[in-house]
C-alpha atoms as a PDB file:
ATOM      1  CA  UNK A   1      13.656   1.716  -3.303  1.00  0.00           C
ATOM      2  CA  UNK A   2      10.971   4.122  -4.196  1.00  0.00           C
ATOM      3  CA  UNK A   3       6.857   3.809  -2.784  1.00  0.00           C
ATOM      4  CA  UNK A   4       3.971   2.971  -4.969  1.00  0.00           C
ATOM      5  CA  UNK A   5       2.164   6.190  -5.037  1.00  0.00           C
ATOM      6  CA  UNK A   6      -1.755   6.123  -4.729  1.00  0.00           C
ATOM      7  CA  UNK A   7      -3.483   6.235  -7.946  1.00  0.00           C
ATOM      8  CA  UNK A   8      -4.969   9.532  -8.673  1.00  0.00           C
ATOM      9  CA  UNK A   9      -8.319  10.298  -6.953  1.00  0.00           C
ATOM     10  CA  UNK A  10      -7.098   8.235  -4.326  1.00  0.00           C
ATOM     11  CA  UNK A  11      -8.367  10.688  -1.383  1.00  0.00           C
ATOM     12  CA  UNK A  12     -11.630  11.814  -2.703  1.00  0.00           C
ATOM     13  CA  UNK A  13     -14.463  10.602  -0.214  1.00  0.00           C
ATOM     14  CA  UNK A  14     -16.175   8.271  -2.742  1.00  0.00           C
ATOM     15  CA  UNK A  15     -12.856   6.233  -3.124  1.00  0.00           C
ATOM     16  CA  UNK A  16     -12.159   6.375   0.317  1.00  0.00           C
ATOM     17  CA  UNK A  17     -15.217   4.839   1.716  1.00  0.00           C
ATOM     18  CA  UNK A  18     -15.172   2.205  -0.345  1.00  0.00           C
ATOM     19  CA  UNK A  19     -11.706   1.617   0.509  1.00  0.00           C
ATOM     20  CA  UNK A  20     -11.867   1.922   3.847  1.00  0.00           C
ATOM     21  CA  UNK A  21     -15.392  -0.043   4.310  1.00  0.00           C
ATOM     22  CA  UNK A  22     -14.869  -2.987   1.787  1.00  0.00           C
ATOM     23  CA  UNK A  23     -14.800  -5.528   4.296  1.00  0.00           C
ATOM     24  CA  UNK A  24     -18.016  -4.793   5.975  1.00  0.00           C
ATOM     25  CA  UNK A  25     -19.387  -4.370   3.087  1.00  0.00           C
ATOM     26  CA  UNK A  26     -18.236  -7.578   1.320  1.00  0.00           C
ATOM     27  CA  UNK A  27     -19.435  -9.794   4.884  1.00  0.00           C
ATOM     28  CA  UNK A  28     -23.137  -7.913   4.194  1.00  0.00           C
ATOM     29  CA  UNK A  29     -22.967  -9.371   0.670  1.00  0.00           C
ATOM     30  CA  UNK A  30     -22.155 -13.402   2.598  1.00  0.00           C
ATOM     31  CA  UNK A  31     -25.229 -13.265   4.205  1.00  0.00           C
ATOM     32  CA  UNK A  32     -26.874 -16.537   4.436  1.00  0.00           C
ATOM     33  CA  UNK A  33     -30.175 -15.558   4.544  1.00  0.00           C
ATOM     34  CA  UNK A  34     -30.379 -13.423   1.865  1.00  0.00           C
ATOM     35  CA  UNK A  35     -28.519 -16.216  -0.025  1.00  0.00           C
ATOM     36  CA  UNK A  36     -31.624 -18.247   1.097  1.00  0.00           C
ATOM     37  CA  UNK A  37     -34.115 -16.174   0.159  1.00  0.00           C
ATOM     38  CA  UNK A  38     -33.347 -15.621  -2.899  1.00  0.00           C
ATOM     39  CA  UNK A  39     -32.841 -19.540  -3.407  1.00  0.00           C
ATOM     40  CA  UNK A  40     -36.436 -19.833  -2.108  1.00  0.00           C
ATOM     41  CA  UNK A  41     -35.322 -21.779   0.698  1.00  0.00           C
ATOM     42  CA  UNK A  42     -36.978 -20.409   3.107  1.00  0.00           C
ATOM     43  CA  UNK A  43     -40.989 -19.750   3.771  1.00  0.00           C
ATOM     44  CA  UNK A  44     -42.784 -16.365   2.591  1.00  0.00           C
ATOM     45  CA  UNK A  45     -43.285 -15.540   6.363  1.00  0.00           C
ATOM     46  CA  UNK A  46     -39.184 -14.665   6.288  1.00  0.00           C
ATOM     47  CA  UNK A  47     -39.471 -12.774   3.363  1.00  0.00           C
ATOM     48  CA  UNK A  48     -42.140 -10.807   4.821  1.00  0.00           C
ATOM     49  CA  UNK A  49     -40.326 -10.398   8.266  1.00  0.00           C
ATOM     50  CA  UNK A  50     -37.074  -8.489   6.036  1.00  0.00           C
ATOM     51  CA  UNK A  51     -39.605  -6.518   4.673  1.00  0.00           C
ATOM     52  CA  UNK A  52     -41.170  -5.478   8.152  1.00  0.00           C
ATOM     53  CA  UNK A  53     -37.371  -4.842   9.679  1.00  0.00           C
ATOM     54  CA  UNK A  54     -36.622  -3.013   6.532  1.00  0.00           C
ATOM     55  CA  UNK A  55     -39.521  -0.622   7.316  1.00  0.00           C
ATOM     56  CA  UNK A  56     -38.763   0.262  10.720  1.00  0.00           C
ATOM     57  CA  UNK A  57     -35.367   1.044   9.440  1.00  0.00           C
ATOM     58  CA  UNK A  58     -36.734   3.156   6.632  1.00  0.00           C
ATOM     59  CA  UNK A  59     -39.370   4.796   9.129  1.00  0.00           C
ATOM     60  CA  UNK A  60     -36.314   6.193  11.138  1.00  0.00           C
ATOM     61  CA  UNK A  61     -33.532   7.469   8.434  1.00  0.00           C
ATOM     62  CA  UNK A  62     -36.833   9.217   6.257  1.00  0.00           C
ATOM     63  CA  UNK A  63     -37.302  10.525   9.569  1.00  0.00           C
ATOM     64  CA  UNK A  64     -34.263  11.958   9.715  1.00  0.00           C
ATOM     65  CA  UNK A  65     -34.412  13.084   6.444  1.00  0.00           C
ATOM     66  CA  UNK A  66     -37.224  15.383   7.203  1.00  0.00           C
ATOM     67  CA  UNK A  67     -35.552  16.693  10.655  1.00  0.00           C
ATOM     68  CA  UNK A  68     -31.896  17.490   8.676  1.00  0.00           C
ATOM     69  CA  UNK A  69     -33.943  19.053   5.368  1.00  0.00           C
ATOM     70  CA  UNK A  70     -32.525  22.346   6.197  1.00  0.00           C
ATOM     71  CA  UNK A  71     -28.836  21.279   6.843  1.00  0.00           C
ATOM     72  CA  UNK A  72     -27.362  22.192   3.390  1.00  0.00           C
ATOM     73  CA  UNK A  73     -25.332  19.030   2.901  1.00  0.00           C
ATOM     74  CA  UNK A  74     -28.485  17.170   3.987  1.00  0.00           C
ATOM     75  CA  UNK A  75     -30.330  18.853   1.391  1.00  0.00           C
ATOM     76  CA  UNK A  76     -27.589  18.002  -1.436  1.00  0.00           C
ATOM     77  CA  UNK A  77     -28.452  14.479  -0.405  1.00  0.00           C
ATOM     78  CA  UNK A  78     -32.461  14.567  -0.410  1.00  0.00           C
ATOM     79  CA  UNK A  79     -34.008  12.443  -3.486  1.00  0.00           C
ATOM     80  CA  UNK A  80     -37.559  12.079  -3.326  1.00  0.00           C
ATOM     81  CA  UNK A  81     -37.690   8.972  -5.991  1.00  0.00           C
ATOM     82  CA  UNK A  82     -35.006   7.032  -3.225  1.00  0.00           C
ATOM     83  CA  UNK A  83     -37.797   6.950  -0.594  1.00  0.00           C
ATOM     84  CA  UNK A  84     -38.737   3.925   0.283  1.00  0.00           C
ATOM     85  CA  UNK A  85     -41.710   3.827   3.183  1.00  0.00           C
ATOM     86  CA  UNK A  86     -44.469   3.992   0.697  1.00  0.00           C
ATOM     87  CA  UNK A  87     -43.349   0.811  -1.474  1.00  0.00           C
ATOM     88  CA  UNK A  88     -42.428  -1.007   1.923  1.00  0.00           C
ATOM     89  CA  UNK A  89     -46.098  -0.140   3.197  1.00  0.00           C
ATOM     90  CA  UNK A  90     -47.454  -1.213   0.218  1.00  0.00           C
ATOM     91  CA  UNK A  91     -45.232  -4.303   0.290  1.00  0.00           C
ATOM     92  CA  UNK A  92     -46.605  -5.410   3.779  1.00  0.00           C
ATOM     93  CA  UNK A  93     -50.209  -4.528   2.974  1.00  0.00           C
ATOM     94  CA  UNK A  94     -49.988  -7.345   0.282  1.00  0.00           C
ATOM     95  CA  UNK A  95     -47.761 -10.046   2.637  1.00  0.00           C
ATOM     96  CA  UNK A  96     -49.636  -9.306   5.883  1.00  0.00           C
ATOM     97  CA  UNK A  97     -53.144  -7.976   4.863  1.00  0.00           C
ATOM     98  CA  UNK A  98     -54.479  -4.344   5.681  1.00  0.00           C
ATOM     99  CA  UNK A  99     -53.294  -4.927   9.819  1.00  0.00           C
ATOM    100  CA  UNK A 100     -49.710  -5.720   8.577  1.00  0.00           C
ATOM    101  CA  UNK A 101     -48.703  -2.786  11.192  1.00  0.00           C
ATOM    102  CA  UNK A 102     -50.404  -5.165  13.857  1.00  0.00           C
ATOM    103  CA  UNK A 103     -48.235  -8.290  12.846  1.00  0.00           C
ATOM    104  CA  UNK A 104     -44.309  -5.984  12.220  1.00  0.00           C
ATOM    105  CA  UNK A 105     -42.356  -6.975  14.941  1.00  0.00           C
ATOM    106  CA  UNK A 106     -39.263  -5.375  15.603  1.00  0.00           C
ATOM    107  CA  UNK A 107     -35.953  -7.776  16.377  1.00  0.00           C
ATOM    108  CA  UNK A 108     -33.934  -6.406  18.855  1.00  0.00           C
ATOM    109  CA  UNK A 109     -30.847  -6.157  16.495  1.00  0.00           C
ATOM    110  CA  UNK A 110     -33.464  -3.786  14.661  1.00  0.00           C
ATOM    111  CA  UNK A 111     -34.246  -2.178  17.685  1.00  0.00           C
ATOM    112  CA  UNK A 112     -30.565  -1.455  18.123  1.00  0.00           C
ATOM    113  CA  UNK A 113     -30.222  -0.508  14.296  1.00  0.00           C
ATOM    114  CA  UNK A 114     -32.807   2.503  14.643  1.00  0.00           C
ATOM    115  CA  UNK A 115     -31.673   3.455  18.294  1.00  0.00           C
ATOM    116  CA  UNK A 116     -28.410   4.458  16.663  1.00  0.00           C
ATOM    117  CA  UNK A 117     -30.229   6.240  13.624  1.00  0.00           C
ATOM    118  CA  UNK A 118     -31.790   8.247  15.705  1.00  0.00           C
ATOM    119  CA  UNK A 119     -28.567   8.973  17.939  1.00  0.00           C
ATOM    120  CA  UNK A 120     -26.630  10.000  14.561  1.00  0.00           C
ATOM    121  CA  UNK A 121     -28.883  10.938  11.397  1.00  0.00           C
ATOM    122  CA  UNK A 122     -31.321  13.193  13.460  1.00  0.00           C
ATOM    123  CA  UNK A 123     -28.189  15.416  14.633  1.00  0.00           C
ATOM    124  CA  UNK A 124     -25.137  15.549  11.702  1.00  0.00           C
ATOM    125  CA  UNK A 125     -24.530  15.035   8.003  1.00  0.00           C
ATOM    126  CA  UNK A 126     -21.962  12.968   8.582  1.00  0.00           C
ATOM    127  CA  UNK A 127     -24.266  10.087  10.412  1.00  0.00           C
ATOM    128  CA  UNK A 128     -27.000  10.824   8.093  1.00  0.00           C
ATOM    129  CA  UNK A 129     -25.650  10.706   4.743  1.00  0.00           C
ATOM    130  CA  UNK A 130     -23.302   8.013   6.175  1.00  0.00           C
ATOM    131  CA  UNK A 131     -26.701   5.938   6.603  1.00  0.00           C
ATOM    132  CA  UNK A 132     -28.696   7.183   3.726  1.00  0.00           C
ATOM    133  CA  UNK A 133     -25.359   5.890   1.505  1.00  0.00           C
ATOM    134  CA  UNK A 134     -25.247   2.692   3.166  1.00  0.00           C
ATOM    135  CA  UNK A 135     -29.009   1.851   2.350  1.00  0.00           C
ATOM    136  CA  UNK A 136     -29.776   3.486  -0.542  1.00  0.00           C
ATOM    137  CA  UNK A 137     -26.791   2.924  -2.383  1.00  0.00           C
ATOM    138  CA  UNK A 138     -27.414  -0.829  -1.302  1.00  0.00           C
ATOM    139  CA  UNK A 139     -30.261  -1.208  -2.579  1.00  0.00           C
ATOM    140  CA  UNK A 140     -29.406  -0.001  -5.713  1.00  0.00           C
ATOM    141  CA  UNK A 141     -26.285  -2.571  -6.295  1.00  0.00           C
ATOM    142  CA  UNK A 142     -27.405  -5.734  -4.851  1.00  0.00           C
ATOM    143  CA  UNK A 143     -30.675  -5.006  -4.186  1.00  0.00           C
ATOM    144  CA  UNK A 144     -31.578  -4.931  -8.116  1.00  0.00           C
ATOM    145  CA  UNK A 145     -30.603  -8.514  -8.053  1.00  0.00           C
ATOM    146  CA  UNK A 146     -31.967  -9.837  -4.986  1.00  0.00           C
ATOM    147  CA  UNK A 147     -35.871  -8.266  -5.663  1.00  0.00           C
ATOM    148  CA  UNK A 148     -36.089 -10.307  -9.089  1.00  0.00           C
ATOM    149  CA  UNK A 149     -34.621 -13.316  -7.432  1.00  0.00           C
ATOM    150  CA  UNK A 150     -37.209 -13.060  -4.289  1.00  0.00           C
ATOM    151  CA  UNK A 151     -40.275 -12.507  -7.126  1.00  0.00           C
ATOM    152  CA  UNK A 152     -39.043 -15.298  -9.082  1.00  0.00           C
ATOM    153  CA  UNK A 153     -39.068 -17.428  -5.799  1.00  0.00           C
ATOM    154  CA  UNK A 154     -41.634 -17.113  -4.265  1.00  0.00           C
ATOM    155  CA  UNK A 155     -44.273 -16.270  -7.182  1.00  0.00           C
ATOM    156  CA  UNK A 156     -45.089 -12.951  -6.350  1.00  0.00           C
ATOM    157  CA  UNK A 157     -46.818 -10.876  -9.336  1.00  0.00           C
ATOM    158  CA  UNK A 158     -44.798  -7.875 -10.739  1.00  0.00           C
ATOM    159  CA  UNK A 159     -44.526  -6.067  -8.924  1.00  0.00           C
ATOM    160  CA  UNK A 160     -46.867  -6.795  -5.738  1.00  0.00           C
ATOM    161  CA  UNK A 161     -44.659  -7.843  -2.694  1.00  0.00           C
ATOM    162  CA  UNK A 162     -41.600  -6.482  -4.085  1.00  0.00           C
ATOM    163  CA  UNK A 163     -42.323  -3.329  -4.937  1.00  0.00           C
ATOM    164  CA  UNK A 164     -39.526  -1.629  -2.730  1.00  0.00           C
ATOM    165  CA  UNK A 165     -36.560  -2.908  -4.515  1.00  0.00           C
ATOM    166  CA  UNK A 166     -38.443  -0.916  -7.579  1.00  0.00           C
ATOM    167  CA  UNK A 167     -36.973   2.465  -8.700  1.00  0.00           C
ATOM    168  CA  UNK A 168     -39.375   4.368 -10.286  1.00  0.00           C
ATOM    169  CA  UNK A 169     -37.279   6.708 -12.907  1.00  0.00           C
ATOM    170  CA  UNK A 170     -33.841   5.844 -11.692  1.00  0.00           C
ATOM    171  CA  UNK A 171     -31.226   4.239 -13.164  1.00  0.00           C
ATOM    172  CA  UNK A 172     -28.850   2.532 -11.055  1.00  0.00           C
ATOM    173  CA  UNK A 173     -25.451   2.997 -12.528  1.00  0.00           C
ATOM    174  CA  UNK A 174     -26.022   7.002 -13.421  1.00  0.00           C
ATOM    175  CA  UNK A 175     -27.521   7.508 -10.376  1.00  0.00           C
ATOM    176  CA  UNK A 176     -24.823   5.532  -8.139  1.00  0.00           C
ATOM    177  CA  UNK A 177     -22.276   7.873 -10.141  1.00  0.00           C
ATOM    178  CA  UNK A 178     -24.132  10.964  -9.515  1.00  0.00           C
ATOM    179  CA  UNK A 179     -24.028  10.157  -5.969  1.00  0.00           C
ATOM    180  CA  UNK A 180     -20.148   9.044  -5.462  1.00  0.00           C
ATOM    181  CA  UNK A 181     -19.398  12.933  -7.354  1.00  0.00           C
ATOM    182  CA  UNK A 182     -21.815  14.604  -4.807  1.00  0.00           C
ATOM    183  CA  UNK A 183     -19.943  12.799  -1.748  1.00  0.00           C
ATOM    184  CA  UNK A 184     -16.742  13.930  -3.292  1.00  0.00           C
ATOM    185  CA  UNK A 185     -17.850  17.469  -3.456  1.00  0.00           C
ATOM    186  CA  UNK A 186     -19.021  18.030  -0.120  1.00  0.00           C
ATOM    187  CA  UNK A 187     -17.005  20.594   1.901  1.00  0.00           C
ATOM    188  CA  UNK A 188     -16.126  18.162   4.847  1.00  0.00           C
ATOM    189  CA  UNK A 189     -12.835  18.426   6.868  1.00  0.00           C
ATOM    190  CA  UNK A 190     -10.765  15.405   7.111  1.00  0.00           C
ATOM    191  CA  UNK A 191     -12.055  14.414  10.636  1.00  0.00           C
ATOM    192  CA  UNK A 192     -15.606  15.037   9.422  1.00  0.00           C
ATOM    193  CA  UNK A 193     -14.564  12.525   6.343  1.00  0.00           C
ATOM    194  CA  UNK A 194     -13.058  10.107   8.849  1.00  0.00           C
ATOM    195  CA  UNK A 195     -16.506  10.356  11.163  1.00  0.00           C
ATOM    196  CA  UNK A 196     -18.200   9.278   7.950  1.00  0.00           C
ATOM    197  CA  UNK A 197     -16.349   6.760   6.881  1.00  0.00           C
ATOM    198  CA  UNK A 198     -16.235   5.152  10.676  1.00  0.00           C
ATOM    199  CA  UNK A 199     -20.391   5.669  10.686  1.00  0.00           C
ATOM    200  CA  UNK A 200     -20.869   3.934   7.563  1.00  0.00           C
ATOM    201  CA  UNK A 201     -18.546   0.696   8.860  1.00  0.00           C
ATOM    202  CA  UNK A 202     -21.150   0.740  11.885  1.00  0.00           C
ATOM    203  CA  UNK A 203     -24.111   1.190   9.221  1.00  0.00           C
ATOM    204  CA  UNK A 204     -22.796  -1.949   7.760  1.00  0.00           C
ATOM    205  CA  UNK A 205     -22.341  -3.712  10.918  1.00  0.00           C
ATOM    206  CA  UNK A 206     -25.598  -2.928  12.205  1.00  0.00           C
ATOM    207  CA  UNK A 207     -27.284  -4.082   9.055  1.00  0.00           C
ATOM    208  CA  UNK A 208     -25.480  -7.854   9.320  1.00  0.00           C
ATOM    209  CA  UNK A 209     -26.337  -7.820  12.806  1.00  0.00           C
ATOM    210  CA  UNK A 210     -30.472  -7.825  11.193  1.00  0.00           C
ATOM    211  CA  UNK A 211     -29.438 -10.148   9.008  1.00  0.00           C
ATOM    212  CA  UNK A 212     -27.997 -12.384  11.403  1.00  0.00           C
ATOM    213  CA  UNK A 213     -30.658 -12.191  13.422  1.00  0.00           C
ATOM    214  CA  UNK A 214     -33.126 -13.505  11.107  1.00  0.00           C
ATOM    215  CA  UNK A 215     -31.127 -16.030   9.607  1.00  0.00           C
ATOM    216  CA  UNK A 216     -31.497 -17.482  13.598  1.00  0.00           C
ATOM    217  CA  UNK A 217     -34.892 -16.946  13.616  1.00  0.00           C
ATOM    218  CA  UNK A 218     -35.969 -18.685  10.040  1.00  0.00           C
ATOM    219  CA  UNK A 219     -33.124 -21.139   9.008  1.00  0.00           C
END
């Protein structure tokens, strides 16, 4: 009896994370809430409080970003039309007013989220790109979905309120490609592959956990 071989490419790093994180990734796309936001099931205020967690989130991996410029893999990775803070600020200074700041409350399972940021993207590639792919490349896939079906929901004017799913300049399928051939060219040792992988299963989780959370808080 002979083995199935793996199909070719099977064991570069793009095809492997994928592989090896698919069923994270496919609970993150079950989330309820997100279901119910887009279904405009819920009230503006829980639209507004993703918006706020999303921001601390962003505030620590562009953070990071800035500590690990210098790391050369880092630097591979950097793509100044990804970042995100200034269309989440500008985001919350149209759902909360000019104090928004005063009114973003991080939930604990955000608090945990950017506690283990800034244990892993402030000190390695592997934790920061492993982060950097699980949001970015996120928000690119169903991300381009969910911001049309929050603006047609709740009546928000293009593109006030939702301005952070916007990619000024960026197309989503190139780009994601670019990306996945960059992760397959960078010089990492199997371990070092592995430690990625593992980080961005534990991006994933952390993420659901956020989602979960407010899914308690507004449903």
């Amino acid at each position: 009896m002979s083995l199935m071989a793996d199909p070719p490419g099977a064991d570069r790093l793009s095809v492997r994370v994928r592989r090896g994180t698919s069923a994270w990734h496919d609970a993150a796309q079950r989330s309820g809430f997100l279901d119910a936001l887009a279904a405009g099931r819920l009230g503006w205020e829980a639209y507004a409080d993703l918006t706020a967690q999303h921001w601390f989130v962003y505030e620590a991996l562009e953070s990071a970003a800035t500590t690990m410029a210098d790391d050369p893999v880092v630097a591979t990775f950097l793509f100044p039309e990804l970042r995100r803070l200034p269309s989440l600020e500008a985001d919350l200074r149209f759902l909360y007013g000019a104090n928004w700041l005063d009114q973003a409350t991080a939930l604990p399972a955000t608090t945990v989220y950017c506690t283990r940021l800034r244990d892993v993207a402030f000190r390695a590639a592997t934790g920061f790109v492993a982060h950097q792919y699980t949001r970015y490349i996120g928000d690119l896939s169903g991300g381009q979905y969910l911001g049309p079906a929050i603006a047609r929901a709740y009546g928000l004017p293009s593109p006030d309120g939702h301005r952070f799913f916007h990619f000024a300049g960026v197309e989503p399928a190139s780009f994601k490609a670019h990306y996945r051939g960059l992760l397959d060219g960078v010089p990492w040792s199997y371990p070092q592959q592995n430690e990625f992988i593992a980080e961005v299963a534990e991006a994933y989780r952390l993420n659901i956990g956020v989602l979960t959370e407010l899914h308690h808080k507004w449903s």
